[in-house]
N, C-alpha and C. Protein backbone atom coordinates (compact mmCIF):
# COMPACT_ATOMS: atom_id res chain seq x y z
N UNK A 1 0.84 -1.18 0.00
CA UNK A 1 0.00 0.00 0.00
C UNK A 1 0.89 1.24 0.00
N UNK A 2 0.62 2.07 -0.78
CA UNK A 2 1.17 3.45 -0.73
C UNK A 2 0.72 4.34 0.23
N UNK A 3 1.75 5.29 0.71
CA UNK A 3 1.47 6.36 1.64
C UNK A 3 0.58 7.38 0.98
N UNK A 4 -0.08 8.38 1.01
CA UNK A 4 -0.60 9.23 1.12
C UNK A 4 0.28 10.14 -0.46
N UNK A 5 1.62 10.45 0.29
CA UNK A 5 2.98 11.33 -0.36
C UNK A 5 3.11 10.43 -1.62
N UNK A 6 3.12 9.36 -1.44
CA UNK A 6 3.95 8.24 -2.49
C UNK A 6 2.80 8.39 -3.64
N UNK A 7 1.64 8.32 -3.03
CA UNK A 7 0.44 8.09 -4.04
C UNK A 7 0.16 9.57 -4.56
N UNK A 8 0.08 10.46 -4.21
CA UNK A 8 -0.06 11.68 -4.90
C UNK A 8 0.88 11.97 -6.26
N UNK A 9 2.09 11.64 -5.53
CA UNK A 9 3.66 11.74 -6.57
C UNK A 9 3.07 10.75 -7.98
N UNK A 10 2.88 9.23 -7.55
CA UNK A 10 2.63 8.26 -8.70
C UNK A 10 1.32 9.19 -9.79
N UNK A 11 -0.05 9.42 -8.78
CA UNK A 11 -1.01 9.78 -9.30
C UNK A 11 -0.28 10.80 -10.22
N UNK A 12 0.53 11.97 -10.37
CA UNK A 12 0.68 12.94 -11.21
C UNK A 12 1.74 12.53 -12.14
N UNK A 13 2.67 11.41 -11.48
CA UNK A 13 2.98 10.65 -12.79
C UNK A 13 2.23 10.09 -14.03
N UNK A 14 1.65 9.36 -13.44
CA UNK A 14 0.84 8.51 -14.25
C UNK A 14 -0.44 9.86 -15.21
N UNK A 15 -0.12 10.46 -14.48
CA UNK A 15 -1.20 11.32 -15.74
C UNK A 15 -0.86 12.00 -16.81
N UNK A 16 0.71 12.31 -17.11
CA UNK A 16 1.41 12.96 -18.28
C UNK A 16 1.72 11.71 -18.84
N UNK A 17 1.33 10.47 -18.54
CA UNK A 17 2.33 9.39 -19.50
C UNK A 17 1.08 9.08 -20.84
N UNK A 18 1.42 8.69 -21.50
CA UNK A 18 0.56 8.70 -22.90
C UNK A 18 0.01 7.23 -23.55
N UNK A 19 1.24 6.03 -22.90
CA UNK A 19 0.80 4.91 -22.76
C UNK A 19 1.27 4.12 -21.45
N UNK A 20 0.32 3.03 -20.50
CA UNK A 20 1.32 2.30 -19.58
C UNK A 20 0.70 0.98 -19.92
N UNK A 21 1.29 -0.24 -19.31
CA UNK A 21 1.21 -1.26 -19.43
C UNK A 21 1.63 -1.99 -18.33
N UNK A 22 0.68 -2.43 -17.65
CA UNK A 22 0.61 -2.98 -16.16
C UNK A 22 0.94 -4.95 -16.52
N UNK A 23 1.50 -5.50 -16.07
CA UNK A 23 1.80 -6.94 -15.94
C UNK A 23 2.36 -7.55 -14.77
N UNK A 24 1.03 -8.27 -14.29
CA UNK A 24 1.14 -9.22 -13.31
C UNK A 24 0.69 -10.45 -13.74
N UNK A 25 1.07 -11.90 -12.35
CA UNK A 25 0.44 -12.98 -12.82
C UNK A 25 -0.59 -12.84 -11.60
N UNK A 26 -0.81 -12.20 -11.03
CA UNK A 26 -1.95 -12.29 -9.96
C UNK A 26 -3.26 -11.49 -10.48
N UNK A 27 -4.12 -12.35 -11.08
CA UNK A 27 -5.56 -11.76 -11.38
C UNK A 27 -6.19 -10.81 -10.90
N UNK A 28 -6.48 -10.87 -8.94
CA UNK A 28 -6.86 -10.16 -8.60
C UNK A 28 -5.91 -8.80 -8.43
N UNK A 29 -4.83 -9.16 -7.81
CA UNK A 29 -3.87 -7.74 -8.48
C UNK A 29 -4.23 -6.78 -9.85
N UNK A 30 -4.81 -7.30 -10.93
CA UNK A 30 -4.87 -6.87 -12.16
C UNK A 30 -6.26 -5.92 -11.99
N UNK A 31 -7.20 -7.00 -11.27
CA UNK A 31 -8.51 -5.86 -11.19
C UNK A 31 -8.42 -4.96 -10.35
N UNK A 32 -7.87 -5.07 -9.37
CA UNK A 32 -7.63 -4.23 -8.27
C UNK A 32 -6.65 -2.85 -8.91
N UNK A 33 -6.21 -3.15 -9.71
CA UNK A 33 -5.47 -1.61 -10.37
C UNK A 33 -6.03 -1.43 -11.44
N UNK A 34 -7.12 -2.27 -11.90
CA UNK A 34 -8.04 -1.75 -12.87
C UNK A 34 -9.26 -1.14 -12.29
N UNK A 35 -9.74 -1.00 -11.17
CA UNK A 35 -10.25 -0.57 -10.49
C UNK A 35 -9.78 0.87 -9.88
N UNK A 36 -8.20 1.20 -9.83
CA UNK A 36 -7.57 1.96 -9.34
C UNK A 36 -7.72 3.06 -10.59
N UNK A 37 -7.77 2.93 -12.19
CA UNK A 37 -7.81 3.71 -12.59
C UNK A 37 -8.96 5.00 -12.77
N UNK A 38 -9.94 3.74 -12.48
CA UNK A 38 -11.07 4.99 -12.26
C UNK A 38 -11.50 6.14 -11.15
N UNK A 39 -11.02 5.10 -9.88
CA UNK A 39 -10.58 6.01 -8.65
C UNK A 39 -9.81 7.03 -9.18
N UNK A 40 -9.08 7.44 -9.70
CA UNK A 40 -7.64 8.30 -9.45
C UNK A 40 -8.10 8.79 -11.01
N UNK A 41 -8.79 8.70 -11.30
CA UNK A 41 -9.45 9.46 -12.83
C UNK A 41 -8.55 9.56 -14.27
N UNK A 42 -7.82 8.68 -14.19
CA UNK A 42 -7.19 8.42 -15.16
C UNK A 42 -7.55 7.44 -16.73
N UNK A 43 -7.12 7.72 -17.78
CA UNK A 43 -7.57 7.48 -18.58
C UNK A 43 -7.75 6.33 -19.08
N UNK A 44 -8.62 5.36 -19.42
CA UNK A 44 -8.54 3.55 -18.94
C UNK A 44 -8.10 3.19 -20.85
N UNK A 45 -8.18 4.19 -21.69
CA UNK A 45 -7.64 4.18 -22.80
C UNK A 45 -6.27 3.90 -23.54
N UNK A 46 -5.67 4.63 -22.33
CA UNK A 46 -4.06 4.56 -22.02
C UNK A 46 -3.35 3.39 -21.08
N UNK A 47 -4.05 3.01 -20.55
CA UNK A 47 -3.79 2.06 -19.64
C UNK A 47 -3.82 1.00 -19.96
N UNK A 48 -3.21 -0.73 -20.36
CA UNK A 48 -3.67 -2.13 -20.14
C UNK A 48 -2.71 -2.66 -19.21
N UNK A 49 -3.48 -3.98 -19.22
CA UNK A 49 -2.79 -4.66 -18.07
C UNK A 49 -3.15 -6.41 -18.78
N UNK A 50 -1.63 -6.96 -18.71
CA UNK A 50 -1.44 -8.43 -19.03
C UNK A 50 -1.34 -9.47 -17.94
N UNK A 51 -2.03 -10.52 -17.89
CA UNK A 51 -1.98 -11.54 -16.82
C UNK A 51 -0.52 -11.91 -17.66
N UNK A 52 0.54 -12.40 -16.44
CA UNK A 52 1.58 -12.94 -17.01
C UNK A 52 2.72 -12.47 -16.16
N UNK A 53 4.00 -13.89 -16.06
CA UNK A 53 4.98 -13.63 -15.22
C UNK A 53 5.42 -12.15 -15.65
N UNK A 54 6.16 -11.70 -15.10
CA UNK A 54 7.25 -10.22 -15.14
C UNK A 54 8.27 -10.55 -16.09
N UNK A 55 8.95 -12.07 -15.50
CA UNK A 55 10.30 -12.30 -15.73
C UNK A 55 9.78 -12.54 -16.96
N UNK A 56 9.20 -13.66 -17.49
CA UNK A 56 8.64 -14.00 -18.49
C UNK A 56 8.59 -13.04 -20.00
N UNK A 57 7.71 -12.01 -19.12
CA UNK A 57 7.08 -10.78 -20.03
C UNK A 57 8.59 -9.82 -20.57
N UNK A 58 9.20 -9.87 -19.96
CA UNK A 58 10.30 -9.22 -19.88
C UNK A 58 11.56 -9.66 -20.74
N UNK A 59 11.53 -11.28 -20.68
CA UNK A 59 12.66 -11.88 -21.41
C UNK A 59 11.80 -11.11 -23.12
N UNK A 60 9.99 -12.04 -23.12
CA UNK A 60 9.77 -11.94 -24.27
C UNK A 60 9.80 -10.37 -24.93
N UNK A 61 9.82 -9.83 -24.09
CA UNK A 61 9.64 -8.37 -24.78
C UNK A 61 11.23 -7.84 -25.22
N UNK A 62 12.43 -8.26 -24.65
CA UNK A 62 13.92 -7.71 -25.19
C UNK A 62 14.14 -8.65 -26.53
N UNK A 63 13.43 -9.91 -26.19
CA UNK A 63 13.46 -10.28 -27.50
C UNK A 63 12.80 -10.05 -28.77
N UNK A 64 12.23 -9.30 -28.51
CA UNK A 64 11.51 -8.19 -29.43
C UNK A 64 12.07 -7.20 -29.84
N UNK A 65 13.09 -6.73 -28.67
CA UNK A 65 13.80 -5.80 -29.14
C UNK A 65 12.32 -4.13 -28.60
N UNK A 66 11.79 -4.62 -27.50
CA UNK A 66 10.77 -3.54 -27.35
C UNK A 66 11.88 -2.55 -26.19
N UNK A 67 10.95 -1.27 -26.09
CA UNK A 67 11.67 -0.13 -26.08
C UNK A 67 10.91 0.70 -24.53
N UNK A 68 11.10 0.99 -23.60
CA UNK A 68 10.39 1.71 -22.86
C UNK A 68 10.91 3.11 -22.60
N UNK A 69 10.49 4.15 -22.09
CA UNK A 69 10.47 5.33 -21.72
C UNK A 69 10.98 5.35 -20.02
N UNK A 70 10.36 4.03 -19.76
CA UNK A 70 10.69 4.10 -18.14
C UNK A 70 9.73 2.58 -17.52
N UNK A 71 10.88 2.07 -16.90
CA UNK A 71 10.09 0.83 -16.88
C UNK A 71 10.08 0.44 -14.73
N UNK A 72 8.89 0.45 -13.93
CA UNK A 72 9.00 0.30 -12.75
C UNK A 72 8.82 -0.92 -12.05
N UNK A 73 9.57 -1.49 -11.32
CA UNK A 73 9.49 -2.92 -11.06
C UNK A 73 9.19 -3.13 -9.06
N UNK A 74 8.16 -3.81 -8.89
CA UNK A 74 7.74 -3.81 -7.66
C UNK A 74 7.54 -5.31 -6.94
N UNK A 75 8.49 -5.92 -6.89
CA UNK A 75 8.79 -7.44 -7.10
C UNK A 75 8.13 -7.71 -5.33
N UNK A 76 7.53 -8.59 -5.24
CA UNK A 76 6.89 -9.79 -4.31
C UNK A 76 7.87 -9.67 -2.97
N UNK A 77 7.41 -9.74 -1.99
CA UNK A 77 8.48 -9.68 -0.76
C UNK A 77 8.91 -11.17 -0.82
N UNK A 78 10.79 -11.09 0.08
CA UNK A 78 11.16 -12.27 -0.39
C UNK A 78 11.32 -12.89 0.96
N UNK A 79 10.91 -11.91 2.19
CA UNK A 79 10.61 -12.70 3.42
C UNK A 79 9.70 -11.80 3.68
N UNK A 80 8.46 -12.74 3.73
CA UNK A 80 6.66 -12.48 4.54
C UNK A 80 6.44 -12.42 5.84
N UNK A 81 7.74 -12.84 6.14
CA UNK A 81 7.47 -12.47 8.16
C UNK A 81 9.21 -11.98 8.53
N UNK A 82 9.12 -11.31 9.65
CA UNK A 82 9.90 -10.77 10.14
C UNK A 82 11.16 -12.07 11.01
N UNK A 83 11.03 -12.74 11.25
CA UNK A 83 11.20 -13.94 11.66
C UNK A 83 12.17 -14.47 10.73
N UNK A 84 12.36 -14.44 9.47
CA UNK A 84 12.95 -14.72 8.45
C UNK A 84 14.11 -14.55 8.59
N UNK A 85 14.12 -12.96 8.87
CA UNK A 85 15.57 -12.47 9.09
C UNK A 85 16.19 -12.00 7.55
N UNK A 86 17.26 -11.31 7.34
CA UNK A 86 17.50 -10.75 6.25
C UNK A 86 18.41 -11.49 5.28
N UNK A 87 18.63 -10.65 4.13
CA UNK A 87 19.59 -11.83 3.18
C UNK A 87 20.87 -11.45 3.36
């Protein structure tokens, strides 16, 4: 969840960009920020979103030779409890 600060900053990002492209493999993740665009009044024209690994999406897309402007990566925690201890 974003802070308050964090989410204002993203929100005025996300509104000068002209295309984005959201990719997760978690479904409900996908509606849940498809849901987010209408909250935050952004344009659902400009926006999609692909079910599908990251890593995956990512190999296939350099092998494409595809091109981004700016690409943000928000990867899965890799210890879920504190207990874990660090790497």
């Amino acid at each position: 969840m974003l802070h308050i600060d964090e989410s204002l900053y993203w929100n005025n990002a996300l509104s000068i960009l002209n295309l984005l492209q959201g990719v997760d493999s978690s479904l409900p993740a996908l509606e849940l920020a498809k849901e987010n665009i209408i909250l935050n009044d952004l344009d659902p024209e400009t926006i999609s979103f692909l079910k599908q690994d990251a890593t995956d999406f990512m190999k296939s897309a350099a092998a494409r030779n595809e091109l981004w402007d700016i690409v943000i990566l928000d990867p899965p925690k890799l210890a879920p409890r504190r207990e874990v201890g660090c790497l």
